[in-house]
Protein backbone atom coordinates (compact mmCIF):
# COMPACT_ATOMS: atom_id res chain seq x y z
CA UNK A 1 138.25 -72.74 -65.32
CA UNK A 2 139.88 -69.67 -66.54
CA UNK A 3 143.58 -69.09 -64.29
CA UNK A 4 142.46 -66.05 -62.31
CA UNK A 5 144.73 -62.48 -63.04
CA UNK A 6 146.23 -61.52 -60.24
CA UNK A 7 145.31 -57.65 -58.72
CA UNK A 8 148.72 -56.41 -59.68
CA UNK A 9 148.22 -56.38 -63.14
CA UNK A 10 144.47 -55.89 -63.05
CA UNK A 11 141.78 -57.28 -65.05
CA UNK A 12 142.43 -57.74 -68.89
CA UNK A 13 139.90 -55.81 -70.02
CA UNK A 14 140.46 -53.08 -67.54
CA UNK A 15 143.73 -52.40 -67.38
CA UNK A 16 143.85 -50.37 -71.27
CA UNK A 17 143.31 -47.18 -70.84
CA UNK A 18 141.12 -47.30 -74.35
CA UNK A 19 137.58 -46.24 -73.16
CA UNK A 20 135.85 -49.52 -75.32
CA UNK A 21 134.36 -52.37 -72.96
CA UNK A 22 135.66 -55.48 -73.27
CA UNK A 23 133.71 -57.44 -75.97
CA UNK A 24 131.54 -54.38 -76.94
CA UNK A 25 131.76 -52.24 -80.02
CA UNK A 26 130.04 -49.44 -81.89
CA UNK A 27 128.95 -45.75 -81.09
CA UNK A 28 126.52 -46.48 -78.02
CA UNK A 29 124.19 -44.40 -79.07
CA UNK A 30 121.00 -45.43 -77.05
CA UNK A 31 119.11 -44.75 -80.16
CA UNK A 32 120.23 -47.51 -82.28
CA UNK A 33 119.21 -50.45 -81.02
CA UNK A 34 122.22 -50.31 -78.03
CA UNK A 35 121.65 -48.75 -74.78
CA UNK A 36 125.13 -47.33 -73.31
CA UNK A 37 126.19 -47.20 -69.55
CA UNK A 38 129.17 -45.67 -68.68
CA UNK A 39 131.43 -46.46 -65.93
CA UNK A 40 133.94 -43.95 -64.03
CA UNK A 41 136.49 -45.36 -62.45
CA UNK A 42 140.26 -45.25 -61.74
CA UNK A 43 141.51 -47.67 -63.96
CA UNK A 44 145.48 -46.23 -63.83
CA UNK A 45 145.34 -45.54 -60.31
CA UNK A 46 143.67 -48.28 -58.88
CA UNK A 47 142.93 -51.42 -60.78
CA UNK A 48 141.72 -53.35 -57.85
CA UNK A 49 138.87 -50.49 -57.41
CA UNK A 50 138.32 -50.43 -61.14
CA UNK A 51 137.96 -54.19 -61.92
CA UNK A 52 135.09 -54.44 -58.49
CA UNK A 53 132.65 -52.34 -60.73
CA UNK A 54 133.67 -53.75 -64.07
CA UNK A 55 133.20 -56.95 -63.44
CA UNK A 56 130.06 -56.63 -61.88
CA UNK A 57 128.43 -54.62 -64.50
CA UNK A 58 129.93 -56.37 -67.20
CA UNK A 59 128.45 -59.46 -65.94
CA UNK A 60 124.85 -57.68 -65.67
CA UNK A 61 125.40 -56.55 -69.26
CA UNK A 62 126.61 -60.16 -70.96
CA UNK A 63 123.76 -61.70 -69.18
CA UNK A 64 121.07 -59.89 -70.24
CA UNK A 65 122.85 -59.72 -74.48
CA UNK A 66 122.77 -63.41 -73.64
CA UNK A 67 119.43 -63.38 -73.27
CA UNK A 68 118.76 -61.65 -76.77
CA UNK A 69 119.16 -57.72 -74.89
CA UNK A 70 116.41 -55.84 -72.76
CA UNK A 71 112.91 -54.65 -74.05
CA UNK A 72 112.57 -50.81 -73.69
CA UNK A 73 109.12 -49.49 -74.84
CA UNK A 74 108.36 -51.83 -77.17
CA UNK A 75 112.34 -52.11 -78.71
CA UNK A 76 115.06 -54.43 -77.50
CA UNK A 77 118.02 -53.16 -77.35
CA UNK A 78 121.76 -54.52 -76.58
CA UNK A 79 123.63 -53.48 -73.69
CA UNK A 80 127.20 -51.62 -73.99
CA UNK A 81 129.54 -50.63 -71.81
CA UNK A 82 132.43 -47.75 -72.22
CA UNK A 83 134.79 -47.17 -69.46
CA UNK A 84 136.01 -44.11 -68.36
CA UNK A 85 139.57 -43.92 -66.19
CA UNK A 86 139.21 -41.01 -63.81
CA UNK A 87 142.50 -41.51 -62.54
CA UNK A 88 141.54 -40.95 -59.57
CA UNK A 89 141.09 -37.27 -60.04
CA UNK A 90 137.86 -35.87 -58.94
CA UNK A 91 138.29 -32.84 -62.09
CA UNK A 92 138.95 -35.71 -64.65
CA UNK A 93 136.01 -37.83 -63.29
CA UNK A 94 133.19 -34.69 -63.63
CA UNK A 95 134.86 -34.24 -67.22
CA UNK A 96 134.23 -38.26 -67.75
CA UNK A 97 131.03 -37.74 -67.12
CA UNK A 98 130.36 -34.78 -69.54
CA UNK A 99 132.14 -37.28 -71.71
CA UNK A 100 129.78 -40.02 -71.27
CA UNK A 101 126.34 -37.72 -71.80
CA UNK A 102 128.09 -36.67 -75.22
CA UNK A 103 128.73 -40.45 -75.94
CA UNK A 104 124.84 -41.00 -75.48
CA UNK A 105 125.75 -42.89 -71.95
CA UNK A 106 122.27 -43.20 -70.45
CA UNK A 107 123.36 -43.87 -67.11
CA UNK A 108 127.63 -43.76 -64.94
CA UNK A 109 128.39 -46.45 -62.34
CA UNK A 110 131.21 -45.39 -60.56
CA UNK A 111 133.36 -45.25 -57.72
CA UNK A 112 131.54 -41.55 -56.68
CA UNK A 113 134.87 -39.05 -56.41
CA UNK A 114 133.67 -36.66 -58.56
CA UNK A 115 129.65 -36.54 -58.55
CA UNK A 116 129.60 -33.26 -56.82
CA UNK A 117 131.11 -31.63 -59.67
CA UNK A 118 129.24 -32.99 -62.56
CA UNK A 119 125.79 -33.12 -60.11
CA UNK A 120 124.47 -30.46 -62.20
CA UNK A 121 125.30 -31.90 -65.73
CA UNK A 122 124.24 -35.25 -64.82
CA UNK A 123 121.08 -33.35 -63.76
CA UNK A 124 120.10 -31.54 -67.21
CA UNK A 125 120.86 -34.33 -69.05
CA UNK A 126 118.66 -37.06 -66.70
CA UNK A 127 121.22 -39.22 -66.51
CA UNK A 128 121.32 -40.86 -62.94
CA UNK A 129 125.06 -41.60 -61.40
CA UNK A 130 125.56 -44.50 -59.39
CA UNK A 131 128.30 -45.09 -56.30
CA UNK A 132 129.90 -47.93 -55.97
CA UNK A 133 132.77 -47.41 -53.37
CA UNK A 134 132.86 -43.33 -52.30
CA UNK A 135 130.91 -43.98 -48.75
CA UNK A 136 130.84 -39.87 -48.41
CA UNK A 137 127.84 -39.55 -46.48
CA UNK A 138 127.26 -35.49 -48.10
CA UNK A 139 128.22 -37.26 -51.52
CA UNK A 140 124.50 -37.30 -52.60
CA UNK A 141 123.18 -33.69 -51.00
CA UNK A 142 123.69 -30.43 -51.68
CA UNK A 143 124.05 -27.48 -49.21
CA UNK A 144 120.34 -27.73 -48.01
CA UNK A 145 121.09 -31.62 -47.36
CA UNK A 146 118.50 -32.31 -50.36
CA UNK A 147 119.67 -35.46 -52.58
CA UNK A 148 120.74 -33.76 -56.34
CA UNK A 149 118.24 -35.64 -58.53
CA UNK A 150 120.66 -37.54 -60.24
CA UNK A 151 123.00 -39.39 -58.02
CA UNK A 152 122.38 -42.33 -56.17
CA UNK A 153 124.87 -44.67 -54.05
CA UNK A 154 124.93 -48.56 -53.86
CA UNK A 155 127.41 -49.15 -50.93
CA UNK A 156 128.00 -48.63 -47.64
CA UNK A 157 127.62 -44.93 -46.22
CA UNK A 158 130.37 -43.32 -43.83
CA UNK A 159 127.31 -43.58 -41.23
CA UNK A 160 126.57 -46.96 -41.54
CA UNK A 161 130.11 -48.11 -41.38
CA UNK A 162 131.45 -45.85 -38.53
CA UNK A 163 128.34 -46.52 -36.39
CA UNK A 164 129.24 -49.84 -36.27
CA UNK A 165 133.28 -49.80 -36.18
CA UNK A 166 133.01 -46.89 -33.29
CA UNK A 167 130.75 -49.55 -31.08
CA UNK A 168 133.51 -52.74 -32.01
CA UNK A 169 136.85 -50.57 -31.38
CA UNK A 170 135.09 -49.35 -27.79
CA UNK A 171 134.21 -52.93 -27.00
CA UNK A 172 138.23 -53.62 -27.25
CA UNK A 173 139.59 -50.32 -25.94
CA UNK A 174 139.00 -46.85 -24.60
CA UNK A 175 141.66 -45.02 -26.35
CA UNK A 176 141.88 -44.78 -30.47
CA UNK A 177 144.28 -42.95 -32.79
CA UNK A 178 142.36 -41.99 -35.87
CA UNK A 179 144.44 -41.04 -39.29
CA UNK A 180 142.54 -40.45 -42.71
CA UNK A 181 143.51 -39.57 -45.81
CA UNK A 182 142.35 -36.09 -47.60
CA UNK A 183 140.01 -37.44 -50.28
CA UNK A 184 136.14 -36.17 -49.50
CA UNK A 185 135.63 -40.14 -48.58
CA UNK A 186 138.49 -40.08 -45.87
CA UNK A 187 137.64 -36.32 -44.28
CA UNK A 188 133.98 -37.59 -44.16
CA UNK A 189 134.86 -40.85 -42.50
CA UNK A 190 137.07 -39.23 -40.09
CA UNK A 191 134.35 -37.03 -38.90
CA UNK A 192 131.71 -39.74 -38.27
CA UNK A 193 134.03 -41.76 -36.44
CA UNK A 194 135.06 -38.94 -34.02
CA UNK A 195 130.78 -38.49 -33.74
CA UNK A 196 130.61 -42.57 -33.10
CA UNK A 197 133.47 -42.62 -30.80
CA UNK A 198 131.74 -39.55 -28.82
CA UNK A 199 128.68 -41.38 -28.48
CA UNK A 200 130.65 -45.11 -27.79
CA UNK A 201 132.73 -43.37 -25.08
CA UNK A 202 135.79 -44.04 -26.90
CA UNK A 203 139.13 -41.14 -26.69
CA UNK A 204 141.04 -39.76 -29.41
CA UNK A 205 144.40 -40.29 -28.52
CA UNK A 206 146.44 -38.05 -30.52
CA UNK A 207 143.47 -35.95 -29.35
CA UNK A 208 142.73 -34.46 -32.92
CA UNK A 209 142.12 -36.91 -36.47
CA UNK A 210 145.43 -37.15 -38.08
CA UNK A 211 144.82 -36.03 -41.87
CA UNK A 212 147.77 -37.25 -44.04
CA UNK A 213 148.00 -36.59 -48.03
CA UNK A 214 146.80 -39.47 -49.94
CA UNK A 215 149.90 -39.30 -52.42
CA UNK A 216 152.34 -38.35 -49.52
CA UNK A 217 155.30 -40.96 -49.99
CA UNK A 218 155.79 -41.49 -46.24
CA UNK A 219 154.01 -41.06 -42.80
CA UNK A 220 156.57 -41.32 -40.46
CA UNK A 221 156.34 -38.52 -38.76
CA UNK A 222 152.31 -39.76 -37.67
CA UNK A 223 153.39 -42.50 -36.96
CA UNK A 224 156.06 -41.77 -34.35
CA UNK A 225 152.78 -39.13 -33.46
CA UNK A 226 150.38 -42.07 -32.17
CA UNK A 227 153.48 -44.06 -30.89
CA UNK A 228 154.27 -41.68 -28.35
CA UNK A 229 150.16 -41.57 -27.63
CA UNK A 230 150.36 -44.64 -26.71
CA UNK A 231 146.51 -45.26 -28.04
CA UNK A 232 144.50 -48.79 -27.46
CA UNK A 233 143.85 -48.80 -31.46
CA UNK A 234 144.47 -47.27 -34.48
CA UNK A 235 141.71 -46.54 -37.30
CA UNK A 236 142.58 -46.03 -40.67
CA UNK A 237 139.92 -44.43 -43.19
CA UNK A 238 140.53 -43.59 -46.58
CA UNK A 239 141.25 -45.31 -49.99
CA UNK A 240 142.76 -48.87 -49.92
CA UNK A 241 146.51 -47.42 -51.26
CA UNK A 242 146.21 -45.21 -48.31
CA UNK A 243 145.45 -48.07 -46.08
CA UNK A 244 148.23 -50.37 -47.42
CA UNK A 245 151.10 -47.29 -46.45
CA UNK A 246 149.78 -46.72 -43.43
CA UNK A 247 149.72 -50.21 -42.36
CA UNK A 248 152.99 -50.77 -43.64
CA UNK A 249 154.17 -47.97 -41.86
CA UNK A 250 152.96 -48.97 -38.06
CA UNK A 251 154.13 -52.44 -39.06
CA UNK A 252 157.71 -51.05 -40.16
CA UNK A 253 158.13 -49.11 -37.10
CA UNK A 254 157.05 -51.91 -34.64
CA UNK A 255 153.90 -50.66 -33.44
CA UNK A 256 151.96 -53.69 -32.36
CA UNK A 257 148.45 -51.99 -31.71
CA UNK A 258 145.44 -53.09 -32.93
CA UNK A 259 144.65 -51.76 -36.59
CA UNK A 260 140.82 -51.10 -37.34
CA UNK A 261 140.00 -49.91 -40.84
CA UNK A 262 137.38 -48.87 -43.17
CA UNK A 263 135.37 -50.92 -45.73
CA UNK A 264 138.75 -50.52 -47.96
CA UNK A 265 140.92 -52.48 -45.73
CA UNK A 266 139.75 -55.33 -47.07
CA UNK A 267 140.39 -55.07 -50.89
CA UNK A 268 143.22 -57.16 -51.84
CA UNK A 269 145.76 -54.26 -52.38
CA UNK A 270 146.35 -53.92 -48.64
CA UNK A 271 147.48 -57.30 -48.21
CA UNK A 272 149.30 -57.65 -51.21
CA UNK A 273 151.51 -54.26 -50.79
CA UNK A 274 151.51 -54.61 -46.98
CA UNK A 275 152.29 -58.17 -46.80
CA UNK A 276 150.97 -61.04 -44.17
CA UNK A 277 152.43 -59.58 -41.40
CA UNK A 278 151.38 -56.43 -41.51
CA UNK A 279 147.85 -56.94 -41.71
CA UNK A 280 147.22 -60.10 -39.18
CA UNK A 281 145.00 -59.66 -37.21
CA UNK A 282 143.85 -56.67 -39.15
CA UNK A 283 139.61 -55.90 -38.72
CA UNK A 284 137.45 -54.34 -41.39
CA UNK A 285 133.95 -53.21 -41.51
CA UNK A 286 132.14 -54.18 -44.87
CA UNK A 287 128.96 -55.52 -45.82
CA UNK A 288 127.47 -59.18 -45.78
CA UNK A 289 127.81 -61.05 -48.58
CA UNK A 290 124.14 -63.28 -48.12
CA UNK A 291 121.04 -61.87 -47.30
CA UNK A 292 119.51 -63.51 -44.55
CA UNK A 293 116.75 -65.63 -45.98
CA UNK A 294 119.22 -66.40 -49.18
CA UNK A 295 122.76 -68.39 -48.77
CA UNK A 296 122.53 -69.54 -52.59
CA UNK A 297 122.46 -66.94 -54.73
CA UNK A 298 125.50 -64.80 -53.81
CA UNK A 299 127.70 -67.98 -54.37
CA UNK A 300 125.80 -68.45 -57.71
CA UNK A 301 126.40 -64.79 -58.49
CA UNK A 302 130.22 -65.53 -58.13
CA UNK A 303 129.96 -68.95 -60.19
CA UNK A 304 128.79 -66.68 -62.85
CA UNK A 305 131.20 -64.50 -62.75
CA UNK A 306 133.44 -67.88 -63.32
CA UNK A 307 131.25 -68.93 -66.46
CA UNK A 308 131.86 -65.49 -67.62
CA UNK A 309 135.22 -65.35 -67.81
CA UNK A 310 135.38 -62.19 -65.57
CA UNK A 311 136.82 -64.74 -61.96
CA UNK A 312 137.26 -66.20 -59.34
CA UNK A 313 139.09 -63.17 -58.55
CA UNK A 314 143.02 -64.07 -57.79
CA UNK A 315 144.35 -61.89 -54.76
CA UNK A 316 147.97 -62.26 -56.13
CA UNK A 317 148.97 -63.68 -52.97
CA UNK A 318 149.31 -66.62 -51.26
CA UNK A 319 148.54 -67.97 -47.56
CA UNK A 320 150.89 -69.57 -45.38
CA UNK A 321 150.71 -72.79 -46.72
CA UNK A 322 151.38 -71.80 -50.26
CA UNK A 323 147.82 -71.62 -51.54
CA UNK A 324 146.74 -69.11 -53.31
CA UNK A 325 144.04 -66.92 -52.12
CA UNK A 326 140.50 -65.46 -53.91
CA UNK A 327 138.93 -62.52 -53.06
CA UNK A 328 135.45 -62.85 -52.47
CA UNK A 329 133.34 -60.47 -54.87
CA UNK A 330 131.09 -59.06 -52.18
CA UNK A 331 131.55 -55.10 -54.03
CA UNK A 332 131.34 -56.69 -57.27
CA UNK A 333 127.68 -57.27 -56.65
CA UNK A 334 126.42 -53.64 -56.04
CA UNK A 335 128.14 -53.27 -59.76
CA UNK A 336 126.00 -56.10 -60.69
CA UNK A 337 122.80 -54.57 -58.83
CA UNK A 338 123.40 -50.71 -60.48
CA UNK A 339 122.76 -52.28 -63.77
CA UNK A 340 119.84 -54.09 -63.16
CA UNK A 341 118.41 -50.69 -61.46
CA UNK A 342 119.21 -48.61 -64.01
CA UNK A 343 117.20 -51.77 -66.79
CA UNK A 344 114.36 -51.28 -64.82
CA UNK A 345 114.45 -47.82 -64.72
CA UNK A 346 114.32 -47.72 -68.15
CA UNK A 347 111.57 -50.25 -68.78
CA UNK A 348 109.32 -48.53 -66.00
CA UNK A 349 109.84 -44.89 -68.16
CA UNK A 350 109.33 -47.06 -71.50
CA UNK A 351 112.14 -45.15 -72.85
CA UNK A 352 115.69 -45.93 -73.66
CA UNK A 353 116.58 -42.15 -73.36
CA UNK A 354 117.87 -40.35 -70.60
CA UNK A 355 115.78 -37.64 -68.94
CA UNK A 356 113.77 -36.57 -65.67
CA UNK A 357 111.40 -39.20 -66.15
CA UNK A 358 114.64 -41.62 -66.27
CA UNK A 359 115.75 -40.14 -62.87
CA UNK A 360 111.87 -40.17 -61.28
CA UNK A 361 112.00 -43.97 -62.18
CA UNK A 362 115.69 -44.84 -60.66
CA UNK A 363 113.27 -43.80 -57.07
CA UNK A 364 110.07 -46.56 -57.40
CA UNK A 365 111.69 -49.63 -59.06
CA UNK A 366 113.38 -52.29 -57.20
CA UNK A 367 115.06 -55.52 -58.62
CA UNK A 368 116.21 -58.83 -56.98
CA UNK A 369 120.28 -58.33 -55.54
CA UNK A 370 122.97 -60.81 -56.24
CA UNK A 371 122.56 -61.60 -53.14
CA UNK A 372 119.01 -62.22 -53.14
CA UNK A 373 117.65 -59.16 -51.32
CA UNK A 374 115.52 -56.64 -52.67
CA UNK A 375 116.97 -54.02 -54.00
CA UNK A 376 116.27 -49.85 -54.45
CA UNK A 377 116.91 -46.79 -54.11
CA UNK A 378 115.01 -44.85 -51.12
CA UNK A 379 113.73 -41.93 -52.68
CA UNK A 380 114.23 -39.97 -49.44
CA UNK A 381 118.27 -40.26 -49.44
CA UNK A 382 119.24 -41.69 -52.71
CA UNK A 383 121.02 -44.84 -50.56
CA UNK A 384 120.34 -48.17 -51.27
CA UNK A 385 122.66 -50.05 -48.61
CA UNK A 386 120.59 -51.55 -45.58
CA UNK A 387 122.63 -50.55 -42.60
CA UNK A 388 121.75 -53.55 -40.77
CA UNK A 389 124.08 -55.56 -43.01
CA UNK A 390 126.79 -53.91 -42.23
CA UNK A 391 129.08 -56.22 -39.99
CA UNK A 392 133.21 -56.62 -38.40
CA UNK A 393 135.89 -58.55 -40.07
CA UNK A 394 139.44 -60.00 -39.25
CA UNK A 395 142.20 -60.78 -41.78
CA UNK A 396 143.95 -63.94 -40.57
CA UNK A 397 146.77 -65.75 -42.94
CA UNK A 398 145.97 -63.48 -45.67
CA UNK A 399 141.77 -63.85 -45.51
CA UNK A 400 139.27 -61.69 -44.27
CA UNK A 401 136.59 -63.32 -41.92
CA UNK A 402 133.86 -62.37 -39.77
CA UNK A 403 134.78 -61.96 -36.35
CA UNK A 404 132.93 -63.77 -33.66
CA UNK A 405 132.80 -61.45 -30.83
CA UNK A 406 129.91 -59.18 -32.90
CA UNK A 407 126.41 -59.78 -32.91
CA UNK A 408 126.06 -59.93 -36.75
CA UNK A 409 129.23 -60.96 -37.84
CA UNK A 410 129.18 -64.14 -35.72
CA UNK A 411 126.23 -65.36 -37.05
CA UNK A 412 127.55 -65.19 -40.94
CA UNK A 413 129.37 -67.84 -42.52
CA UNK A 414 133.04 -67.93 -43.67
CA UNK A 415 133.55 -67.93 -47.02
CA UNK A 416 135.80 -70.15 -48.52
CA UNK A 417 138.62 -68.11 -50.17
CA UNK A 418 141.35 -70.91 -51.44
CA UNK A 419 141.54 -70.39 -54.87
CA UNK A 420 141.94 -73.94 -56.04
CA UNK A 421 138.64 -75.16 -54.23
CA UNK A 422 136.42 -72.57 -56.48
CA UNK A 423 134.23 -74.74 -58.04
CA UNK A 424 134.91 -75.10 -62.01
């Protein structure tokens, strides 16, 4: 088995800035016998983010070349990849995208931050952009609350998450301190977790969201803010970097209170710049990794991954006994899905080029998940998350868990994330 890279470096093949996929080459110009997907993403600012929707799609992609490509209206074609770093920059990801279409890119997976700028482009040219990580819930609507034709999200919605996380904090407290960072995912967060906690009974206490600068170097000052509150929890939304300071932060100034964060609390960048202590104890909202009929084919989704050189995926940290710990690829797998959509999308229009009729398609198929469920795109909203698998976890000794005091979670299973017991 291939030794794991550790998040701190970041994948390989994602960590050059060079836009070429690992192991692909050529033009991809979708009229040539290739078919070219693009992917957005912020490979210098956040490798952790970055290598979750590489690997995935890469794996989609090597898979189906494997098979001898995908059979598009008669042609088969092989699948490329180019990757796009958006640096994290909302501008720089609508001008990847412009990018991409120019390239011949039929189709962007990406981590969403800048999909309400290049809506419109994306639009004329019928290529369909896919969400990975952004949960925005007004990522995918315009003014009128109508979806823009071309983007689409495969993870968990704001909505979804908060709904959930504003029912868990209330079952453990009445008060909550809620800071978010200023990226469009943050704000949005924010705001549906001050609608949950409304509805859950629970008080803001500061009485207003704390909004803090996602590049700000420190956040003392908030954090001597909710200390004198005095709240019953803290909740954290925003991107994982964001997480990791603020958690370091509370830690640093010995506030002991109960941490509750967003879906990006548990990638492995929050552990590994916060450290053990600082995020014991630590719970999450995310999505389930199984579907519930299925408990076999998200563990042979991450064996793949294995066989394909692209994991298990090495946290760069270690537990309390020394052992070091994997992190489970439960994003990776929407990656994974986005592809497959966007193949069938393709197949159902008979045409490998981009277009309305490419768009129209990416709302009536559906393809088999990683995980074994079936999986769309609801041509109402765009979404294709399920927000009944949404569920609470815990970080204990550096691994995230579900909790057993919520209904879903404590009916899931524990996955086993010791590195050296990944099976070979």
């Amino acid at each position: 088995m291939q030794q794991a890279r550790n998040l701190t470096l970041a994948l390989a093949c994602v960590a050059a800035t060079g836009a070429a996929a690992c192991g692909s080459t050529g033009s991809g110009s979708s009229g040539s016998g290739t078919i070219l997907i693009g992917l957005n993403i912020p490979v210098s600012a956040d490798p952790s983010v970055a290598g979750v929707i590489t690997r995935g799609a890469q794996l989609a992609v090597d898979q189906a070349n494997a098979r001898g490509g995908v059979k598009v209206g008669g042609t088969t074609y092989r699948l490329l990849i180019k990757k796009y770093d958006d640096g994290g920059q909302p501008q720089q990801a609508a001008a990847n995208v412009d990018s991409a279409i120019h390239d011949g890119a039929v189709a962007m997976v990406e981590d969403g931050i800048g999909m309400r700028i290049s809506a419109a482009h994306s639009q004329a040219a019928g290529v369909p952009e896919i969400d990975i990580t952004n949960g925005d819930t007004t990522l995918l609507v315009n003014q009128q609350m109508i979806p823009y034709p071309s983007l689409f999200r495969l993870g968990i919605p704001n909505d979804a998450a908060s709904g959930l996380l504003a029912t868990y904090v209330q079952s453990h407290s009445q008060t909550a301190a809620l800071l978010h960072d200023d990226t469009d995912n943050g704000r949005d967060g924010a705001m549906n977790m001050v609608s949950n906690f409304q509805t859950a009974g629970v008080t803001l206490s500061p009485s207003q969201p704390i909004e803090i600068a996602a590049d700000s170097p420190t956040i003392d000052a908030q954090v001597q803010e909710v200390k004198a509150a005095a709240p019953g929890a803290i909740v954290l939304y925003g991107t994982d970097l964001f997480i990791a300071k603020a958690v370091t932060a509370f830690h640093a100034a010995g506030v002991s209170t109960p941490i509750y964060t967003s879906q990006q609390g548990e990638s492995p960048a929050v552990r590994l710049l916060a450290g053990a202590a600082a995020t014991e104890g630590m719970k999450l909202v995310t999505g389930r990794m199984t579907s519930e009929g299925d408990a076999t084919d998200f563990p042979a989704f991450e064996k793949a991954l294995a066989q394909d050189h692209l994991g298990p995926t090495d946290a760069g940290f270690k537990d309390s006994e020394g052992q070091e710990i994997r992190q489970p690829n439960d994003v990776d797998f929407f990656a994974y899905d986005a592809v497959h959509v966007i193949i069938a999308a393709l197949q159902h229009q008979g045409s490998a080029n981009p277009g309305r009729p490419l768009l129209d398609a990416m709302n009536v198929v559906t393809v088999k998940s990683a995980n074994g469920d079936a999986r769309g795109f609801n041509s109402q909203n765009h979404e294709a998350f399920a927000a009944q698998d949404v569920y609470i976890a815990g970080i204990h000794d550096m691994q995230f868990e579900p909790v057993k005091d919520e209904q879903l979670s404590a009916t899931l299973p524990t996955e086993d994330e010791i590195l050296s017991d990944f099976p070979s």
